[in-house]
Structures are given as C-alpha cells and as structure tokens.
Protein backbone atom coordinates (compact mmCIF):
# COMPACT_ATOMS: atom_id res chain seq x y z
CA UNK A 1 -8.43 -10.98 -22.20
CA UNK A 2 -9.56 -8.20 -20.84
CA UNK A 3 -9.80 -6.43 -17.33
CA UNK A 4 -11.01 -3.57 -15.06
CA UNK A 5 -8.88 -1.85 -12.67
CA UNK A 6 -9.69 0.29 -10.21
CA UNK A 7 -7.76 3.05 -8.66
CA UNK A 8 -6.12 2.53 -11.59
CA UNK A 9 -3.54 5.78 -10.76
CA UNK A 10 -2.43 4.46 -7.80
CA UNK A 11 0.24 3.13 -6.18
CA UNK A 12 -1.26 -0.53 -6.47
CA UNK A 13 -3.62 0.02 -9.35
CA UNK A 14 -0.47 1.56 -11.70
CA UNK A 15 2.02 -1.64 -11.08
CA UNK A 16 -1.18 -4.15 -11.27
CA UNK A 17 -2.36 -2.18 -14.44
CA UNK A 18 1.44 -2.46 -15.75
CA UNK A 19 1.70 -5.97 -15.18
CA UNK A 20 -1.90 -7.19 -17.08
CA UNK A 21 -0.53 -5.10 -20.16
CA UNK A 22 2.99 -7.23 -19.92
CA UNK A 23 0.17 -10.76 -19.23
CA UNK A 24 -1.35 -9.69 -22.33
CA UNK A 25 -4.70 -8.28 -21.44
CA UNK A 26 -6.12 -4.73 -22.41
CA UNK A 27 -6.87 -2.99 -19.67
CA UNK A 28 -9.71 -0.34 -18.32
CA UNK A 29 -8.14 1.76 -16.12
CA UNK A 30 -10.78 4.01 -13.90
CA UNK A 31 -9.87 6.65 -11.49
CA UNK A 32 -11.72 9.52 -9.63
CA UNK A 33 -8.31 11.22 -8.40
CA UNK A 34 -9.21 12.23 -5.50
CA UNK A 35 -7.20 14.62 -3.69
CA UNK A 36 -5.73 12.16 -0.76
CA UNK A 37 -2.34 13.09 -2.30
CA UNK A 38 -0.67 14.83 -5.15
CA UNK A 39 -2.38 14.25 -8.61
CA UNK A 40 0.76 15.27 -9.82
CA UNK A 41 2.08 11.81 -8.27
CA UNK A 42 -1.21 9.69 -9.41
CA UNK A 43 0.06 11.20 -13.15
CA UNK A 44 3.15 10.36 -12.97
CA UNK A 45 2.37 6.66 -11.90
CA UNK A 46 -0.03 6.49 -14.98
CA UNK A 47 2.99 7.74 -17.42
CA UNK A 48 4.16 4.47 -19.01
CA UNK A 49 0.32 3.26 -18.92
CA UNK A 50 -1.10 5.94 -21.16
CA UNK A 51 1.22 5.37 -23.88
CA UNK A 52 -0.13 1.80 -24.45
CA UNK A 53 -2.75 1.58 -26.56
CA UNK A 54 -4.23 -1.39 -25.04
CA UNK A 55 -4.70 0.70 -22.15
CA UNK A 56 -8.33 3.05 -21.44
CA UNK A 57 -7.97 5.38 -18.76
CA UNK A 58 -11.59 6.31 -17.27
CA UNK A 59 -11.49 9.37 -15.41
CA UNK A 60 -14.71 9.24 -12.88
CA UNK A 61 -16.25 8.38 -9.77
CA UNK A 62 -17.31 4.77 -9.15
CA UNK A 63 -20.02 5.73 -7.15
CA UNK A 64 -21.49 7.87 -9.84
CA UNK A 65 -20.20 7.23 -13.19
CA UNK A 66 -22.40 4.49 -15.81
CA UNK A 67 -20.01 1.30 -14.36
CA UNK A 68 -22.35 -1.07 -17.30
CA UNK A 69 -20.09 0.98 -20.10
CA UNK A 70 -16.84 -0.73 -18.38
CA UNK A 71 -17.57 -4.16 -16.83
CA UNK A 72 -17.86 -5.90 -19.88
CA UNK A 73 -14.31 -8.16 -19.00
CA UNK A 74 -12.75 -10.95 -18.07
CA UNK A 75 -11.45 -9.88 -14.72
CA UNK A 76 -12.06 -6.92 -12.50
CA UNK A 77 -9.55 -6.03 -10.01
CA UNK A 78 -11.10 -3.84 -7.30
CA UNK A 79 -8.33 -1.46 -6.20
CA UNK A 80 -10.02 1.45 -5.48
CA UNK A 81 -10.52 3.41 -2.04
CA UNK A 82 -9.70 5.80 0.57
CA UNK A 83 -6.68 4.34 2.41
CA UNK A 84 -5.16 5.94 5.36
CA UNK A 85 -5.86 4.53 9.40
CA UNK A 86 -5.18 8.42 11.01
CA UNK A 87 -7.18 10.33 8.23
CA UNK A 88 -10.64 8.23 9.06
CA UNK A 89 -11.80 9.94 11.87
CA UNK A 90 -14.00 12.65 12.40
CA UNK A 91 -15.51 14.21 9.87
CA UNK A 92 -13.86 12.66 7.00
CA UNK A 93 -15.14 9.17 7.75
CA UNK A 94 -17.89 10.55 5.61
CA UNK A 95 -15.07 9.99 2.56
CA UNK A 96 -14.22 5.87 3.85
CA UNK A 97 -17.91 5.45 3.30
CA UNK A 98 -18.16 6.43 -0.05
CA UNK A 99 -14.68 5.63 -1.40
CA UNK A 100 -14.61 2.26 0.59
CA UNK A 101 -18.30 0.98 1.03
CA UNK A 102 -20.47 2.42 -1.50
CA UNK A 103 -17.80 1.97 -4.62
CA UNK A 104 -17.47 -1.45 -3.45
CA UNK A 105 -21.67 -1.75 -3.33
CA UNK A 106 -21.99 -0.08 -6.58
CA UNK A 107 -19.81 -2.06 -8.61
CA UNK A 108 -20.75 -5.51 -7.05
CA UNK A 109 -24.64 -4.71 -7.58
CA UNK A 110 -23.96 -3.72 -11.14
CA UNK A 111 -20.88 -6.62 -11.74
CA UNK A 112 -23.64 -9.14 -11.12
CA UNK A 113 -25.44 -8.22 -14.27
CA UNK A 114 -22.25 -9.91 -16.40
CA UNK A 115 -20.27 -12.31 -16.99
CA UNK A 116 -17.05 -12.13 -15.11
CA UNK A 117 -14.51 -14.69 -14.31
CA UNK A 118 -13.61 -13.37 -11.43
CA UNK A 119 -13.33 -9.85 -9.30
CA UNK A 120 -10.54 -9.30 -6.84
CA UNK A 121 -10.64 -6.86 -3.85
CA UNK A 122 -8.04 -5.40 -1.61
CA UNK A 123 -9.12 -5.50 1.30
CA UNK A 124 -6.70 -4.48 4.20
CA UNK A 125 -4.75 -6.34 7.45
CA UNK A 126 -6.83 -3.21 9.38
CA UNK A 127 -9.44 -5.87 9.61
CA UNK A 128 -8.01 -7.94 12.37
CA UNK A 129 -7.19 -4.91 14.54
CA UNK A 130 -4.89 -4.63 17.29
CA UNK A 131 -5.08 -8.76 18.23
CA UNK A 132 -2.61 -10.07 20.50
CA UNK A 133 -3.67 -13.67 18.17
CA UNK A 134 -0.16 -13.45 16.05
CA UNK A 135 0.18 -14.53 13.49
CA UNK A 136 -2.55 -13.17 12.38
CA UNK A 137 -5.35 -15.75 10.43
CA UNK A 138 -7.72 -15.68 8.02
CA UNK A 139 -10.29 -18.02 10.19
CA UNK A 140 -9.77 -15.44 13.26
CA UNK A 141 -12.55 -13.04 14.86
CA UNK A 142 -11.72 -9.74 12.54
CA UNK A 143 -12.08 -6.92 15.09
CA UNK A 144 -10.93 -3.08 13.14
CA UNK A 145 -9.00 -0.86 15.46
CA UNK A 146 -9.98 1.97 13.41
CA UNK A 147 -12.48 3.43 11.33
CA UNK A 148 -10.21 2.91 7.96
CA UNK A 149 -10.23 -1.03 9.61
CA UNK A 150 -14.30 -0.77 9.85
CA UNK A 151 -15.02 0.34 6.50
CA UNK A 152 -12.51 -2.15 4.66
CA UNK A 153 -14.19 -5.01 6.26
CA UNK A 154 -17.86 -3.83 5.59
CA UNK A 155 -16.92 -3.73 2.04
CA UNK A 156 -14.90 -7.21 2.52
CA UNK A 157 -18.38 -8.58 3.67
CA UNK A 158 -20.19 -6.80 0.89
CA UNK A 159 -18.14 -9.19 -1.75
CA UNK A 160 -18.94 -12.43 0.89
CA UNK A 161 -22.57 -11.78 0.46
CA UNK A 162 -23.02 -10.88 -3.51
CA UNK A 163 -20.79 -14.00 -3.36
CA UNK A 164 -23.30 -15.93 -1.37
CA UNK A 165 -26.43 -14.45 -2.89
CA UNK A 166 -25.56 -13.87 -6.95
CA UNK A 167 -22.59 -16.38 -7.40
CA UNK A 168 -20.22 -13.57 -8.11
CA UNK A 169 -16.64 -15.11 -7.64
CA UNK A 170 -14.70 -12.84 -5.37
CA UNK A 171 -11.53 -12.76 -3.89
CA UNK A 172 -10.83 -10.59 -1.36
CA UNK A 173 -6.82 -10.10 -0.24
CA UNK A 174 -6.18 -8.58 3.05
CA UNK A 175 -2.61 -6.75 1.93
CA UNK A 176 -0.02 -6.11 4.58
CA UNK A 177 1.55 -3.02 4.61
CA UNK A 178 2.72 -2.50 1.43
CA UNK A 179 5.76 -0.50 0.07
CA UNK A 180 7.86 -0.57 -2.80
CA UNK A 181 8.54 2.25 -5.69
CA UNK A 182 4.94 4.71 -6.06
CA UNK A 183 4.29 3.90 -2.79
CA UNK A 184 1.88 6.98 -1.02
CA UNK A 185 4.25 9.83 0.05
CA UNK A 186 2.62 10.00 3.56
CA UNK A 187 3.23 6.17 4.30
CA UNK A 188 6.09 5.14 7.22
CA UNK A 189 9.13 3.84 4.35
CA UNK A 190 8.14 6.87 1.96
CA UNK A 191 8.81 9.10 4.14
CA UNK A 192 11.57 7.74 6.26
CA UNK A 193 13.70 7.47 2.92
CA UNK A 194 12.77 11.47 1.54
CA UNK A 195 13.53 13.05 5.12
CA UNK A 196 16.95 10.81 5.42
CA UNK A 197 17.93 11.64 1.64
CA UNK A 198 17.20 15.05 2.69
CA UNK A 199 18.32 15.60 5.94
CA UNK A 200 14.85 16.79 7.15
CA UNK A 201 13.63 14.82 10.78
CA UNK A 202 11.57 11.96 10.56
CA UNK A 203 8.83 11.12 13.15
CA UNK A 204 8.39 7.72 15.12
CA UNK A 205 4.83 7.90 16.57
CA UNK A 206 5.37 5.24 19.53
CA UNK A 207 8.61 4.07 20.50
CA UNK A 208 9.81 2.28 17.23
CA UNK A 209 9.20 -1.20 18.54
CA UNK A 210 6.04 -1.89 16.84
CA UNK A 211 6.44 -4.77 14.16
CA UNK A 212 5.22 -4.38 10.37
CA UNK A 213 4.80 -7.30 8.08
CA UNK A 214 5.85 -5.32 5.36
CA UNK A 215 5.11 -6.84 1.46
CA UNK A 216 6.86 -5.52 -1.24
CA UNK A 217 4.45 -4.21 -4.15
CA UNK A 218 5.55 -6.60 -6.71
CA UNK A 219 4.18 -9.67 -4.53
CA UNK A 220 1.56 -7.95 -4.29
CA UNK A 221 0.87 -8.20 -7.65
CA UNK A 222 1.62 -11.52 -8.39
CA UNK A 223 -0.82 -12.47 -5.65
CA UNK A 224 -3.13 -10.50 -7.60
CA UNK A 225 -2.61 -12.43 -10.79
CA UNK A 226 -2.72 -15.82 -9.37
CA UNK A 227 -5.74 -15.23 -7.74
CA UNK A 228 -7.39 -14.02 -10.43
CA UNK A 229 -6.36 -17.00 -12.69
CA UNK A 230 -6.75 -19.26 -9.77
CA UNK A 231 -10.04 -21.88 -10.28
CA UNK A 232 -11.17 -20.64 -6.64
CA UNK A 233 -14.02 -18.89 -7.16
CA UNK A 234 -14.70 -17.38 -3.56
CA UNK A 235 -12.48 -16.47 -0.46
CA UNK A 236 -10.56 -14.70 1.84
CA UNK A 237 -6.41 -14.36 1.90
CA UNK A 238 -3.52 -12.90 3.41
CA UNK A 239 -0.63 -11.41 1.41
CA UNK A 240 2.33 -10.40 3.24
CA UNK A 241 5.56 -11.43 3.79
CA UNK A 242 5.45 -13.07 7.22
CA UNK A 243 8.71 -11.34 8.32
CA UNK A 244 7.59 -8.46 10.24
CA UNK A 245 10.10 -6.22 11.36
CA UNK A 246 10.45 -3.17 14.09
CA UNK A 247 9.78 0.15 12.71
CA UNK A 248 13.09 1.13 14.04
CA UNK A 249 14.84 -1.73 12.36
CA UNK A 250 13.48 -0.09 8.73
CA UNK A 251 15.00 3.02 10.07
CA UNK A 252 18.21 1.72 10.13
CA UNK A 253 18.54 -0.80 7.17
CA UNK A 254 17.66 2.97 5.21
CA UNK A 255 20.55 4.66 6.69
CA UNK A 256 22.56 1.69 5.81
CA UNK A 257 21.67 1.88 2.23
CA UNK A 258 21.56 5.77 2.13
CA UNK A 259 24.53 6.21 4.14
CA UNK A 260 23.64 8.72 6.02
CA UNK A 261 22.00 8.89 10.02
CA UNK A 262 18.39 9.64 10.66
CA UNK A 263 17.15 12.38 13.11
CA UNK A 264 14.39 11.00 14.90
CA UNK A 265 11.71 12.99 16.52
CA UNK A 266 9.70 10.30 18.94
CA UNK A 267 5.88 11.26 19.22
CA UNK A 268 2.69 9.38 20.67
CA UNK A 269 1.47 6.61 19.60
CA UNK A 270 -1.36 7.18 16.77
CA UNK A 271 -5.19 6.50 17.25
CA UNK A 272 -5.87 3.66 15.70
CA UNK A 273 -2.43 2.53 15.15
CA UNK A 274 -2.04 -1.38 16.00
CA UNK A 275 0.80 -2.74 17.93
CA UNK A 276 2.35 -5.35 15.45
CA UNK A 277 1.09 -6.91 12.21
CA UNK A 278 2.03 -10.46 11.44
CA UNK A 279 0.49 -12.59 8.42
CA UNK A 280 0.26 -16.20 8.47
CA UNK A 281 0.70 -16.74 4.49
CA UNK A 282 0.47 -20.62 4.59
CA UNK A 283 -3.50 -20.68 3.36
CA UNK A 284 -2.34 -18.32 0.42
CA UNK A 285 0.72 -20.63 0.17
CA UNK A 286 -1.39 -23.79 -0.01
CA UNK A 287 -3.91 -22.85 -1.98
CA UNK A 288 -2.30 -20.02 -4.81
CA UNK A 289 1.11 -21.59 -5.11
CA UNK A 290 1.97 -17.91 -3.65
CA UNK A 291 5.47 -16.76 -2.04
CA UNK A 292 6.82 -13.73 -0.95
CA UNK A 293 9.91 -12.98 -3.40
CA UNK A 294 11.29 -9.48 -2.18
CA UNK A 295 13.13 -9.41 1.22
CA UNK A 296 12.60 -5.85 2.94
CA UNK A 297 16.43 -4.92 2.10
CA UNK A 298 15.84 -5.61 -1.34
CA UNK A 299 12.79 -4.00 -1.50
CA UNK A 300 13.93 -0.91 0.11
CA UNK A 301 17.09 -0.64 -1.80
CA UNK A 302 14.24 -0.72 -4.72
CA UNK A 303 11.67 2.37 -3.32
CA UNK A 304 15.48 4.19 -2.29
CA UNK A 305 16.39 3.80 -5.90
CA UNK A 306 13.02 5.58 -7.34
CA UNK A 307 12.82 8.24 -4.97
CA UNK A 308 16.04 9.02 -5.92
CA UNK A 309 14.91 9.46 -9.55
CA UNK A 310 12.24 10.86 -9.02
CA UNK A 311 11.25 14.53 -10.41
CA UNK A 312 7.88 15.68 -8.97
C-alpha cells in the first residue's frame, strides 16, 4: 500500500507518517516548511522518517508543485495547513487562504483524476465556534469564531462537494485540541511545560476556567487509520477525548508531574478564542470502532517526558 501525507513535517503529519511505515505502507511525505515555527523543529520531527527507505520526502508547495507526480496511492491523508486561531487575522489571513483553502482545492481537483481509496482531511473543532450547544455535534449549525475557524470549514466543504460531484471518498475529522510529544511550541501544554521546566512565567489569556477537550496525538492517529481503512466512503467526525478539562486544571496536573509551581501571568481573553470545547465522540464511536486511549495525565507525563529530551 501506499499513501500521501501532507504536512508531512509536522506535528501530526510526522507521527501519522511514522505509524503507515510501522502499518506497512510506503509513504510520500510532502512539505512546503513554511516558516509558522522553527524548521529546525519540522527537521527534527522528520528524523526517524528519513532514514526509512520506504519513506519520499517532497519538499514543495501544494498549491504550486506538479501534485499528478505524487497522487498515484492508495490513501491520501490531507494534513497540511496553516493552523493557529490568533495568527489569522489581519493581514496574514492572506496565508489561511492559501495554506488552508487553495491546497485543499488543488489537491481535490487534481485527486479526482485517480484512483484513490480514500483521502482524509483534518479539519478542526474551530468549525463549531464559540456554541453554548455542548457537547459539541457533528449534525449542529457549524458557526467559526475566527478566521482560522472560517477557512478550515471552507476547505471542509470543499471535500463535501468533490465528494458530492466526482465521488471522491473523503473523510473529514474535526480534531480537538491536540497535544502530545512534537506538539507546536506556541500551543497552551507546549508551552506551559517549557516555562515550568524552566522557571520562565507562563500566560493564561482569560481566567483559566475555559474547558479544552484535549486528544492526545496518538488517538489521533489511530482515528486516522481507521478511517482510512474504514468502508465509509464519505463523512464528517469528531476526534477528541470527551473529557474536557479547565486550562488551569492542565496547569496544575504539570506542576504535579514536574514538581515544581507555575508563575502565572493572567491576560485578556484572545480574539477568537472560544469559551469551552467539548466533543461528542459517540458517531465516531459507533461508526469507526474508535476510543480515546490516552487520559490527559498520561498524555502529559508523555509531551513532559520529550521536552525533557529534547535538544533543539
């Protein structure tokens, strides 16, 4: 077997990537690298990756690159995009477009041309926005509190219609906050465990009350696999863990582990930033034989663990 990933360096795309080499498949790997973050940290993700030889690593732009030299596979998994709910406003919403809608065009409108078993998309929890209709359903009006929200769910929509109009079979996955080791060094848990290691302040931006269904990366991936084996050949899930927690209860299940107290600086609340996130997994559950296997100690003992070991 064989399969596409993009955002193949990235926190999602590395583990996914990692995981088809252990199911067997060779894997295309395709990554622009854009500079979001460190591409010292998208290298380092792609380390055990590039030693494989049943791994291709594709260094280019969706958007522009010849996609027909890499879409002949079983199984594309549609990683790829510009995350980030506070960086998409302004003038930078220019970069969601691209990265988010326009990849997402591009590789449907040429994907249609062959012969895939089936193409999975992240797609994001943004969608719903900040809905008081908890926990939060994949048959409920989707309503983006941001521009990062807007442009996942125009690309979500993109899939529904090449679905609709060409038969492609696409599953999109609306992820819940996801953490675990190679998570993105600006994201809440990242951080929170570097500036308590380090005895540098952390920053709260609300009053720490605001729930999180946090979903540790390796579910993530396994919803990713059984999804894309699944005999479904169009729809829409949820992946999280449906345990959301308080931001300031991840604060102090880290200083448990780490041993040490956190320094909290309090600021505004975000634009864009939604009061609680809460996924109702039973549709998933039902439907791909899904379930959430990391509880968020064990998980963060896990992302504690690698940062600790980390060099970069």
């Amino acid at each position: 077997m064989k399969a596409l990933v993009t955002g193949c360096a990235g926190f999602i795309g590395s583990t996914l990537s990692e995981r088809l080499l252990e199911e067997g498949f060779e894997v295309v790997g395709i990554d622009s690298f854009t500079d979001y973050y460190s591409r010292d940290i998208k290298e380092f993700n792609l380390k055990n990756l590039i030693s494989n030889h049943r791994f291709t690593l594709i260094s280019e732009n969706l958007v522009t690159c010849d996609l027909r030299k890499y879409l002949d596979v079983d199984y594309v998994f549609h990683q790829a995009g510009q995350p980030g709910v506070r960086g998409s406003w302004g003038y930078d919403f220019e970069e969601y477009i691209y990265n988010n809608i326009s990849a997402t065009q591009k590789l449907l409108e040429i994907s249609k041309n062959f012969d895939i078993k089936k193409i999975i998309y992240a797609s994001s929890s943004s969608v719903y926005g900040n809905t008081d209709a908890i926990p939060m359903k994949e048959t409920q009006i989707t309503k983006p509190y941001s521009p990062y929200g807007v442009t996942k769910l125009a690309a979500e929509n993109l899939c529904d219609l090449y679905s609709k109009n060409y038969g492609l079979p696409v599953i999109s996955l609306r992820y819940f906050t996801v953490y675990g080791p190679r998570q993105r060094p600006e994201m809440a848990i990242s951080t929170f465990i570097k500036n308590i290691l380090y005895d540098k302040e952390i920053y709260i931006y609300g009053d720490g009350k605001q729930g999180r269904d946090f979903t540790y990366i390796d579910d993530i991936v396994e919803a990713n696999i059984k999804a894309a084996y699944s005999d479904i050949k169009s729809d829409i899930f949820n992946v999280g863990s449906q345990n959301p927690i308080k931001l300031i209860d991840v604060v102090k299940i880290i200083e448990y582990i780490i041993g040490k107290k956190a320094n909290i600086n309090y600021l505004d609340f975000e634009k864009g930033d939604v009061k609680d996130t809460y996924s109702d997994i039973s549709k998933i559950k039902k439907y791909l034989g899904y379930e959430c296997k990391f509880d968020i100690e064990k998980g963060i003992y896990e992302q504690i663990k690698y940062i600790k070991n980390l060099n970069l």
